[in-house]
Structure formats: structure tokens, C-alpha cells
C-alpha atoms as a PDB file:
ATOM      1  CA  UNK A   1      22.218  -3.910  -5.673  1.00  0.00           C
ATOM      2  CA  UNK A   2      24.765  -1.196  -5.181  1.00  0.00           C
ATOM      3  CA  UNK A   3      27.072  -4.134  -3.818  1.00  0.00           C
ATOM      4  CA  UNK A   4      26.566  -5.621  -7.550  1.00  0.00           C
ATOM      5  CA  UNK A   5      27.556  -2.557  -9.172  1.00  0.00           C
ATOM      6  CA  UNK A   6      30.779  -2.060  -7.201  1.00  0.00           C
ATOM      7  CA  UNK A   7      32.237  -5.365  -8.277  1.00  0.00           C
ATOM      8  CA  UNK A   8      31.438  -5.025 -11.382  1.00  0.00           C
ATOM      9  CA  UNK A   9      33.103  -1.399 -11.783  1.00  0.00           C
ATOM     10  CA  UNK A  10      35.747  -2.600  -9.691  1.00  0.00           C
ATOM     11  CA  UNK A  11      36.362  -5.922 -12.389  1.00  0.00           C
ATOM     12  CA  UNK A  12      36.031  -2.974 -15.203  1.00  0.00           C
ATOM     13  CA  UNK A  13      38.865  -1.058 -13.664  1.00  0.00           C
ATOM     14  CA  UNK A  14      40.964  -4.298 -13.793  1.00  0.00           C
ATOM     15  CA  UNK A  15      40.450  -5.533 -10.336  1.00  0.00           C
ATOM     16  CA  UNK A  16      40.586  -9.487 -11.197  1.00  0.00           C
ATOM     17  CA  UNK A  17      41.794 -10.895  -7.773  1.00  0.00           C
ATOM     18  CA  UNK A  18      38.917 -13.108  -5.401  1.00  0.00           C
ATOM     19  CA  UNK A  19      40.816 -11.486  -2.182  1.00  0.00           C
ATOM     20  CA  UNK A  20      40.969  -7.759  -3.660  1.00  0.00           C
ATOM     21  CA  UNK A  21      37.875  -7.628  -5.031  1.00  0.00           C
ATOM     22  CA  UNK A  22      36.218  -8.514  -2.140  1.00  0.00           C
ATOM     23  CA  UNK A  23      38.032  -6.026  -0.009  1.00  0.00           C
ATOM     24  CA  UNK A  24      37.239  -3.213  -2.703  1.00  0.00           C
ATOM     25  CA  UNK A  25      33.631  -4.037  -2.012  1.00  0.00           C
ATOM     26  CA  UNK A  26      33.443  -4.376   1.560  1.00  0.00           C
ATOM     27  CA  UNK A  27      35.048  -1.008   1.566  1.00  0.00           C
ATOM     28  CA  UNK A  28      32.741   0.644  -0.341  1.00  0.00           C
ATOM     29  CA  UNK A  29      29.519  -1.249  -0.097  1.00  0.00           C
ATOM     30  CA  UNK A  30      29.052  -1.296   3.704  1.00  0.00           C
ATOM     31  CA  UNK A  31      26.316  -0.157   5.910  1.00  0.00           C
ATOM     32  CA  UNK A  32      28.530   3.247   6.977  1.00  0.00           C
ATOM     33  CA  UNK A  33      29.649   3.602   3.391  1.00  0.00           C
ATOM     34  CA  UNK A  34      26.492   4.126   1.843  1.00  0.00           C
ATOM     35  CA  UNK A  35      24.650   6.261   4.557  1.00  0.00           C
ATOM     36  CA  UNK A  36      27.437   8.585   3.738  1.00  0.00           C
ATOM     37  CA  UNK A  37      27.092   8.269   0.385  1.00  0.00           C
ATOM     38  CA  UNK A  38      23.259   9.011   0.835  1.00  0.00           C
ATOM     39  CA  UNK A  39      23.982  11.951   2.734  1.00  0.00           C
ATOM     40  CA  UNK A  40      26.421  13.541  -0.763  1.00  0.00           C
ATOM     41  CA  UNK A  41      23.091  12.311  -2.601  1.00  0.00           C
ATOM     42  CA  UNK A  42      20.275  13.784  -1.182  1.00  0.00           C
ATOM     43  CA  UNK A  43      20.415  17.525  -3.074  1.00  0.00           C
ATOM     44  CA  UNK A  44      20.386  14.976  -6.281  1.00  0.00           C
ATOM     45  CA  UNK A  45      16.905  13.008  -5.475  1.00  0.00           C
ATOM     46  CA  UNK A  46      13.360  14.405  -6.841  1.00  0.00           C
ATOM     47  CA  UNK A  47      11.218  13.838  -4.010  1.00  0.00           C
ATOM     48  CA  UNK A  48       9.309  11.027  -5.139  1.00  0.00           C
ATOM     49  CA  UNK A  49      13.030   9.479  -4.519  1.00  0.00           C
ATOM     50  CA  UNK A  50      13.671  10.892  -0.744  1.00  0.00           C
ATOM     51  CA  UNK A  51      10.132   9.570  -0.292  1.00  0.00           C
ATOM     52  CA  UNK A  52      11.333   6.137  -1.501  1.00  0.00           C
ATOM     53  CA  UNK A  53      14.379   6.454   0.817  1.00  0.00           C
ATOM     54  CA  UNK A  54      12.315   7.152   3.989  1.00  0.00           C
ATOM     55  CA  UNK A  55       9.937   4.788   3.312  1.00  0.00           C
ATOM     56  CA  UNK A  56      12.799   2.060   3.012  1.00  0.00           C
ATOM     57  CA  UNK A  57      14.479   3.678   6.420  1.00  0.00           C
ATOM     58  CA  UNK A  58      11.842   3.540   8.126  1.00  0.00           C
ATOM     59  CA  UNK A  59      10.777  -0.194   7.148  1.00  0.00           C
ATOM     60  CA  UNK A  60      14.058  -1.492   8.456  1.00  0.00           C
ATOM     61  CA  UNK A  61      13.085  -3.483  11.294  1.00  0.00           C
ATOM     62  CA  UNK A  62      14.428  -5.420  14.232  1.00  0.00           C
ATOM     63  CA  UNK A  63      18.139  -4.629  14.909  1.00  0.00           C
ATOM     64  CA  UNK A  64      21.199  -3.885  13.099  1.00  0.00           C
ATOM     65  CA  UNK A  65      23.789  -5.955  12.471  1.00  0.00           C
ATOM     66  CA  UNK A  66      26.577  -5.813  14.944  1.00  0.00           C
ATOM     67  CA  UNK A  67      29.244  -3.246  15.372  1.00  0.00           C
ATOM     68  CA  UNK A  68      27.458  -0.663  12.709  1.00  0.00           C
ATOM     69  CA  UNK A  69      25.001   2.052  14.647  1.00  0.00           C
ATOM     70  CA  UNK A  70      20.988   1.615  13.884  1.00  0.00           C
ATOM     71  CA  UNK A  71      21.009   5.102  12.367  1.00  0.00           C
ATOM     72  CA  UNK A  72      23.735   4.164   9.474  1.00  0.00           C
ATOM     73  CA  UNK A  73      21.728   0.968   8.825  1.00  0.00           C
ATOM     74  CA  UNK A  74      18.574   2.370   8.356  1.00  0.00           C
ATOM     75  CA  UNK A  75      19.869   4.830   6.111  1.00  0.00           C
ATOM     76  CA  UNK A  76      21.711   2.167   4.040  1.00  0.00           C
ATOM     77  CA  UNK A  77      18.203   0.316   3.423  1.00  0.00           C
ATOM     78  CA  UNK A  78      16.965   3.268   2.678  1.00  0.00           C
ATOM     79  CA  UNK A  79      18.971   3.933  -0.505  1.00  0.00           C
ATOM     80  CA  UNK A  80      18.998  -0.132  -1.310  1.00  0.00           C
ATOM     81  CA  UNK A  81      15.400   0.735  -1.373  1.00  0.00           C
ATOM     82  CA  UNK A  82      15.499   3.353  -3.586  1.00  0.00           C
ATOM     83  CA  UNK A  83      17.983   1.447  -5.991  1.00  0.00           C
ATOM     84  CA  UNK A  84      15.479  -1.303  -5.961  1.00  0.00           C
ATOM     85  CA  UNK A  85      12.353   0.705  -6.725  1.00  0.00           C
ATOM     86  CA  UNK A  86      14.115   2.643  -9.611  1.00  0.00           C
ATOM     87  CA  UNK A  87      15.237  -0.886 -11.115  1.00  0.00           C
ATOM     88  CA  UNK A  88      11.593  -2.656 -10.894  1.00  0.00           C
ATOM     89  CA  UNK A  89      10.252   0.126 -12.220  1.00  0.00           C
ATOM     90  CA  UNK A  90      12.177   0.160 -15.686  1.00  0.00           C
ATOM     91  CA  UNK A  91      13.892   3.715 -14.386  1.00  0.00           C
ATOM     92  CA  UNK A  92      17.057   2.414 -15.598  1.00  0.00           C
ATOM     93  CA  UNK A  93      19.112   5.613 -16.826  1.00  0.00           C
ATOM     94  CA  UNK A  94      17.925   7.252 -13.647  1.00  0.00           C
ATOM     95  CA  UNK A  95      19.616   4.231 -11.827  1.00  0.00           C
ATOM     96  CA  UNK A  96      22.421   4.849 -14.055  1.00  0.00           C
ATOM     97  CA  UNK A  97      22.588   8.433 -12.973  1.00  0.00           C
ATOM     98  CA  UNK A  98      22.381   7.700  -9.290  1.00  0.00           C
ATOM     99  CA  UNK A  99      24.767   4.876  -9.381  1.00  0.00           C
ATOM    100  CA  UNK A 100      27.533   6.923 -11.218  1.00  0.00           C
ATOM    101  CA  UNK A 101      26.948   9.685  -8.556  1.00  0.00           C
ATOM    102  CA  UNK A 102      27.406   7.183  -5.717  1.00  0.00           C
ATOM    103  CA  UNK A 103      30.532   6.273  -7.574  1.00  0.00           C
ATOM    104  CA  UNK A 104      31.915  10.104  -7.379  1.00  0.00           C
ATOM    105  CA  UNK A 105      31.478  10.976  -4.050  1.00  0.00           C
ATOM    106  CA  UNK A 106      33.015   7.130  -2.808  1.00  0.00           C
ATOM    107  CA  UNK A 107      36.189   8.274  -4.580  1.00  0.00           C
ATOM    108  CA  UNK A 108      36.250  11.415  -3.215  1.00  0.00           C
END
């Protein structure tokens, strides 16, 4: 989901290109990215929402994909978790709110 909402910020910004677009994304959407990211989050989650996120770390079986540690991949699912539960569950401006937050802190 967050991989979604990249490109399409990125194509809003003007970033029209197959090759660049993908490389914005990659950059920013990637399993070390976004445990980063979660890390900048975490003072903004309720705790209904860190529950989420541990529940969604935790669930993240077998092993991680190659080259990126099990710790940063975990924590990735974790907030793809949390991004899915607030979208299924209609919490859209919250999703908003978290999204634009994620945004911040990537282009800091």
C-alpha cells in the first residue's frame, strides 16, 4: 500500500518517466526504508495502532528476503499491516494522516 502511494505522489510531483519512477519508489518504499520510517512514526500511533503494528511484526513468518536483516522486515510488515487495517476499516483520513507523515520524515 505505501508502495502505491509513493508512485502516485511521485507522478503528482511530475515524475512521468517508467525508469525514474521506479527508482523513486524502490528508494523509498523498501523494507529498510519503512522500518525507519516506522521508527519517526511511533510517538504519532494511538495504541490500538502500535498494537496493529506488532501484531503484523510478529505475523511475518519464514525468512526475509535476501540482503535486508529479519528485524527491518518484520518491522516493514508491521506498518503494511497497519496501513492495511486502517484502509479496510474505512479509517481513511487517519490513513491520510499517517501516509503524509511517512511522506515528511522520507524527505527529511
Amino acid at each position: 500500500m505505501y508502495c502505491l502511494y509513493v508512485r502516485a505522489r511521485l507522478v503528482r510531483a511530475g515524475c512521468l518517466r517508467p525508469a525514474a519512477l521506479h527508482a523513486g519508489t524502490s528508494r523509498r518504499a523498501n523494507a529498510l526504508a519503512q522500518a525507519g520510517l516506522l521508527r519517526d512514526l511511533d510517538n504519532l500511533l494511538a495504541p490500538e495502532e502500535r498494537d496493529i503494528v506488532r501484531r503484523g511484526r510478529n505475523a511475518a513468518g519464514g525468512r526475509a528476503p535476501r540482503g535486508v536483516p529479519a528485524p527491518a522486515y518484520r518491522a516493514s510488515t508491521g506498518l503494511e499491516a497497519l496501513l492495511g487495517y486502517l484502509y479496510l476499516s474505512g479509517r481513511l483520513q487517519r490513513l491520510d494522516e499517517i501516509l503524509d507523515a511517512l511522506w515528511d520524515a522520507a524527505q527529511q
